[in-house]
C-alpha atoms as a PDB file:
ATOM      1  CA  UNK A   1      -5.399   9.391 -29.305  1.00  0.00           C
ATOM      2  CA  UNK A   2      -3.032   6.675 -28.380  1.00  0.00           C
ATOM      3  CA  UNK A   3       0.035   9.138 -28.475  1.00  0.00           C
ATOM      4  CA  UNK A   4      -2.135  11.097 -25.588  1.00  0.00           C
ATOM      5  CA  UNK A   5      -3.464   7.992 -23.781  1.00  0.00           C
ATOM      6  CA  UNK A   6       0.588   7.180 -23.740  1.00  0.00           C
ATOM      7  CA  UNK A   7       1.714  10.361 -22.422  1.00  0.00           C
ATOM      8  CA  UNK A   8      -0.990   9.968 -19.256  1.00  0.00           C
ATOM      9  CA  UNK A   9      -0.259   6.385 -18.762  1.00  0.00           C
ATOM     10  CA  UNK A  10       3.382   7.190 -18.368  1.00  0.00           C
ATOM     11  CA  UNK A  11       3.121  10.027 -16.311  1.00  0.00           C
ATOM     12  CA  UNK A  12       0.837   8.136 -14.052  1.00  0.00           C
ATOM     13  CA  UNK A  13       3.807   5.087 -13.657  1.00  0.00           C
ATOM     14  CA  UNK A  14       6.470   7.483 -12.905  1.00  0.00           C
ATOM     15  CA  UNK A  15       4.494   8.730 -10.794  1.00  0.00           C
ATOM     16  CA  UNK A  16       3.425   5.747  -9.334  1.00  0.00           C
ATOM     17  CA  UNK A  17       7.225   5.027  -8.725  1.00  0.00           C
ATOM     18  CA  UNK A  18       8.184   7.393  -6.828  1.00  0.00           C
ATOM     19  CA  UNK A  19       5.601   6.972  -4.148  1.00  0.00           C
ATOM     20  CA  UNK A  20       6.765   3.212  -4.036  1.00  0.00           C
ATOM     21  CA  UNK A  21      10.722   4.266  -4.596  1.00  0.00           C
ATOM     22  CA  UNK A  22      12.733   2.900  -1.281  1.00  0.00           C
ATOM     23  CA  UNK A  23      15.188   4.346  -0.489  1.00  0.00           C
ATOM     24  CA  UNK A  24      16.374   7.392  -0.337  1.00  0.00           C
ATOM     25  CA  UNK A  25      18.377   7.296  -3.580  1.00  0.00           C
ATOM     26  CA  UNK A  26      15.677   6.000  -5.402  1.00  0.00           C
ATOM     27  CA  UNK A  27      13.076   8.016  -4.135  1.00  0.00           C
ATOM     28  CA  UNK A  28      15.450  11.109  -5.457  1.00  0.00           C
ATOM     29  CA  UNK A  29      15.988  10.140  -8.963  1.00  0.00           C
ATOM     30  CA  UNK A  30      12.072   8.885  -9.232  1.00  0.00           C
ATOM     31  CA  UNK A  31      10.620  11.856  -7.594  1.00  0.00           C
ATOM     32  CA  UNK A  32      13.274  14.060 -10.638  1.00  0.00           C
ATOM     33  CA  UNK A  33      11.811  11.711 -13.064  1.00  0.00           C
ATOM     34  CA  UNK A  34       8.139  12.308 -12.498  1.00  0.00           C
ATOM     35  CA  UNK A  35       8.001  15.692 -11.280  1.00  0.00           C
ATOM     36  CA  UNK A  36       9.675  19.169 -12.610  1.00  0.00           C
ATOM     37  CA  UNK A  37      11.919  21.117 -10.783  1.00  0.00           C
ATOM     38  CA  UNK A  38       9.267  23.524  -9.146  1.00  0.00           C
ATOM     39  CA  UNK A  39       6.542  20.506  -9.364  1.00  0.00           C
ATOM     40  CA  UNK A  40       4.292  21.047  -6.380  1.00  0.00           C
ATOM     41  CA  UNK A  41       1.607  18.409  -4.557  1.00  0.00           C
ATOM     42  CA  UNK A  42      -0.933  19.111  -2.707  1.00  0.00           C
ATOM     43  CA  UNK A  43      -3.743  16.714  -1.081  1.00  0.00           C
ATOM     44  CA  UNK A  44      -5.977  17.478   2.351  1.00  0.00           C
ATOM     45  CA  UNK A  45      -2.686  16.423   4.628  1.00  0.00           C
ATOM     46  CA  UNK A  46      -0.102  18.630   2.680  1.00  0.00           C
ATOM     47  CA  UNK A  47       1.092  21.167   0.474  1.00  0.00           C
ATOM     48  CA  UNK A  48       4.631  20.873  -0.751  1.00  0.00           C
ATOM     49  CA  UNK A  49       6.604  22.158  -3.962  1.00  0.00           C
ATOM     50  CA  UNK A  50       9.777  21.252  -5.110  1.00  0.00           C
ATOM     51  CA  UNK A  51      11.603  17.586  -5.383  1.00  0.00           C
ATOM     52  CA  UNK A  52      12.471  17.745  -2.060  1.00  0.00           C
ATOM     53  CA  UNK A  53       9.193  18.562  -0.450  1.00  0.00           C
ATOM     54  CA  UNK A  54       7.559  15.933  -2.432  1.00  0.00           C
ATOM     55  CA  UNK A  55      10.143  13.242  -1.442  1.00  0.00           C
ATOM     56  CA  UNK A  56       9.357  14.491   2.311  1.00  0.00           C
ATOM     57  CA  UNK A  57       5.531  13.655   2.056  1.00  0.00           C
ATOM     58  CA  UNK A  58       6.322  10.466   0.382  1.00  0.00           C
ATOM     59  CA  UNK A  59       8.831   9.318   3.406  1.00  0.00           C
ATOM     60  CA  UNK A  60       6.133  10.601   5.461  1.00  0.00           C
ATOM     61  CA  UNK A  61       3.812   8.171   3.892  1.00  0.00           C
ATOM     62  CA  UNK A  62       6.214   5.305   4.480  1.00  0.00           C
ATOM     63  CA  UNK A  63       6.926   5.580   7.694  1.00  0.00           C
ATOM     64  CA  UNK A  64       3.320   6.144   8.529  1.00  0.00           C
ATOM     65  CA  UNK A  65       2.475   2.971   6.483  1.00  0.00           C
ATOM     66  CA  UNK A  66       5.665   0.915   6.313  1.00  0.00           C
ATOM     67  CA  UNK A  67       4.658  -2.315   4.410  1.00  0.00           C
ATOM     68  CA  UNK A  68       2.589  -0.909   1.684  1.00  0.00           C
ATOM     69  CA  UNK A  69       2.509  -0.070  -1.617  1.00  0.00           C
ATOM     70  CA  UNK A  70       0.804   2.491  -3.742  1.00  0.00           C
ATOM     71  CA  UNK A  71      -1.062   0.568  -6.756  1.00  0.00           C
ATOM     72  CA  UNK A  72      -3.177   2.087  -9.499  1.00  0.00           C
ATOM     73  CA  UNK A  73      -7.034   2.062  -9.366  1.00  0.00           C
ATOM     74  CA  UNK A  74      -8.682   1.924 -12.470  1.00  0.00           C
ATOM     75  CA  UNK A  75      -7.987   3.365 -15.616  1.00  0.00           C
ATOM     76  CA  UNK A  76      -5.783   6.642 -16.208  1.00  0.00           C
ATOM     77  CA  UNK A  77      -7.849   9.190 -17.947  1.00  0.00           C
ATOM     78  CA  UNK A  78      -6.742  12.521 -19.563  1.00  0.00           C
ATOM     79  CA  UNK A  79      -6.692  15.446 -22.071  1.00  0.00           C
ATOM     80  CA  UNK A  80      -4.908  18.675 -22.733  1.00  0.00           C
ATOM     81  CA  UNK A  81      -2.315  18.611 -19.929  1.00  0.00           C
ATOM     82  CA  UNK A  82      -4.749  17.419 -17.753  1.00  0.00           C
ATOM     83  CA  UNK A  83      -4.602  13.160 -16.117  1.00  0.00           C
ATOM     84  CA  UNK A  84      -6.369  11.682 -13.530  1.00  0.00           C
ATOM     85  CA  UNK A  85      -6.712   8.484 -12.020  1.00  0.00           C
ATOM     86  CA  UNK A  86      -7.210   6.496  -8.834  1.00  0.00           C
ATOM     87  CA  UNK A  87      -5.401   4.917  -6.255  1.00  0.00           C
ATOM     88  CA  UNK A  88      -5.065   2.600  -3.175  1.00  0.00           C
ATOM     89  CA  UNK A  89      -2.270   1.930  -0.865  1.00  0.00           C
ATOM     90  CA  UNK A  90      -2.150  -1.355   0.086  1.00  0.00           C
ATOM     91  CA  UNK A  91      -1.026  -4.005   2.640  1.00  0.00           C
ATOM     92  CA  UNK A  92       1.925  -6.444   0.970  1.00  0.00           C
ATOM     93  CA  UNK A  93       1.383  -8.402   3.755  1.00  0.00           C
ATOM     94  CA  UNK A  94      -2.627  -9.190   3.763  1.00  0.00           C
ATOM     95  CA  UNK A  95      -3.900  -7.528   0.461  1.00  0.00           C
ATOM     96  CA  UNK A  96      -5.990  -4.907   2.416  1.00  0.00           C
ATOM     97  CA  UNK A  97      -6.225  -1.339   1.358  1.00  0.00           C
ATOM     98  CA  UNK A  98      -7.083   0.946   4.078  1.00  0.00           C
ATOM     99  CA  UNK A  99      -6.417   4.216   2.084  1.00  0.00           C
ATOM    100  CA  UNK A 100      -8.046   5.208  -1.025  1.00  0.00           C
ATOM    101  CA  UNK A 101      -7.733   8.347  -3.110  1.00  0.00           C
ATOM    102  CA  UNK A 102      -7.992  10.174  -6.719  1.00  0.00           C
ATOM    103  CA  UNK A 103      -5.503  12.475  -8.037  1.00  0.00           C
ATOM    104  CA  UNK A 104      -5.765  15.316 -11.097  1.00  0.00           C
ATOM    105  CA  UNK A 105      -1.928  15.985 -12.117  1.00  0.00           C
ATOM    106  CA  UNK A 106      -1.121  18.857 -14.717  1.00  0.00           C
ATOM    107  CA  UNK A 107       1.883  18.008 -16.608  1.00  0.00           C
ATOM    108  CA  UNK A 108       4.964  20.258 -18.697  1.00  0.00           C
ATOM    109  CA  UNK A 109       5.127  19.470 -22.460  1.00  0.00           C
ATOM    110  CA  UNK A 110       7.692  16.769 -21.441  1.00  0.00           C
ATOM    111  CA  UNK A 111       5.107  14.634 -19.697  1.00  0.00           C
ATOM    112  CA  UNK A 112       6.499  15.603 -16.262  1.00  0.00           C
ATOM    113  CA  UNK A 113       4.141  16.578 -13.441  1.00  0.00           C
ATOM    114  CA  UNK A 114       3.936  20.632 -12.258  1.00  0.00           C
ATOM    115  CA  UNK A 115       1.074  19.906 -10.075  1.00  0.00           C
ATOM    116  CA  UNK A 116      -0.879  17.507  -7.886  1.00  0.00           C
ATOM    117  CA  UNK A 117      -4.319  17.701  -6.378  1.00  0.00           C
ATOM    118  CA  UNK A 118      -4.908  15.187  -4.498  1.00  0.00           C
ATOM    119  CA  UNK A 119      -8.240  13.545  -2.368  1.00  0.00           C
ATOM    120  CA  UNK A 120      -8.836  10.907  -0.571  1.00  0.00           C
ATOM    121  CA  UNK A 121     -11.605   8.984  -0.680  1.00  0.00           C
ATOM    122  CA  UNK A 122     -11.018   6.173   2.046  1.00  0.00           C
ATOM    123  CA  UNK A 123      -8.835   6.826   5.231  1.00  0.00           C
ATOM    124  CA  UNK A 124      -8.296   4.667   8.380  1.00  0.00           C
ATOM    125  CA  UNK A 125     -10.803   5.734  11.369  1.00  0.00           C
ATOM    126  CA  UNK A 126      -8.224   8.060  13.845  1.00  0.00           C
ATOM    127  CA  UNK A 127      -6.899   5.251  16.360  1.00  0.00           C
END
């Protein structure tokens, strides 16, 4: 089980590094290192395949919320090629965490993600 629990757990951190990769350089080689070639993501604000669509959505994200970081939630939990876990995206500056979500990931036999789903669960009131 711990092989398995291993496989999730790492998935999850790559993953977990790309959405916090600055940079564009970085965000490049962690988005190739967590995602396959034709790796898509989707979640209610996009729908993207493909390293470079991904890497768009994360700049996105950055620019939307420059300051914060994307930090686990909880415990990764997974079978088959199946993960999920939980996440918050929070303020460096002040420790708050105004967004909130959970994502399912399917991943290759490599341990890289082909697909995101992603929901959010906690999302700033429209200013």
């Amino acid at each position: 089980m711990s092989v398995n629990t291993n496989r999730y757990e790492s998935a999850a951190a790559r993953y977990f590094e790309a959405w916090n990769a600055t940079g564009p350089e970085a965000l490049k080689k962690a988005v190739t290192a967590a995602w396959t070639a034709d790796g898509g993501y989707t979640d209610p604000l996009a729908d993207v395949r493909g390293h470079e669509g991904i890497a768009a959505v994360i700049t996105a994200a950055h620019e939307q919320f420059p300051g914060f970081v994307f930090r686990p939630l909880g415990a990764v939990d997974g079978h088959h090629d199946t993960a999920r876990f939980g996440w918050e995206l929070v303020n460096e500056a002040d420790g708050s965490a105004p967004v909130a979500g959970f994502d399912v990931v399917t991943l290759d036999d490599e341990g890289r993600i082909r697909q995101v789903l992603g929901f959010l669960d906690r999302v700033p009131a429209a200013v």
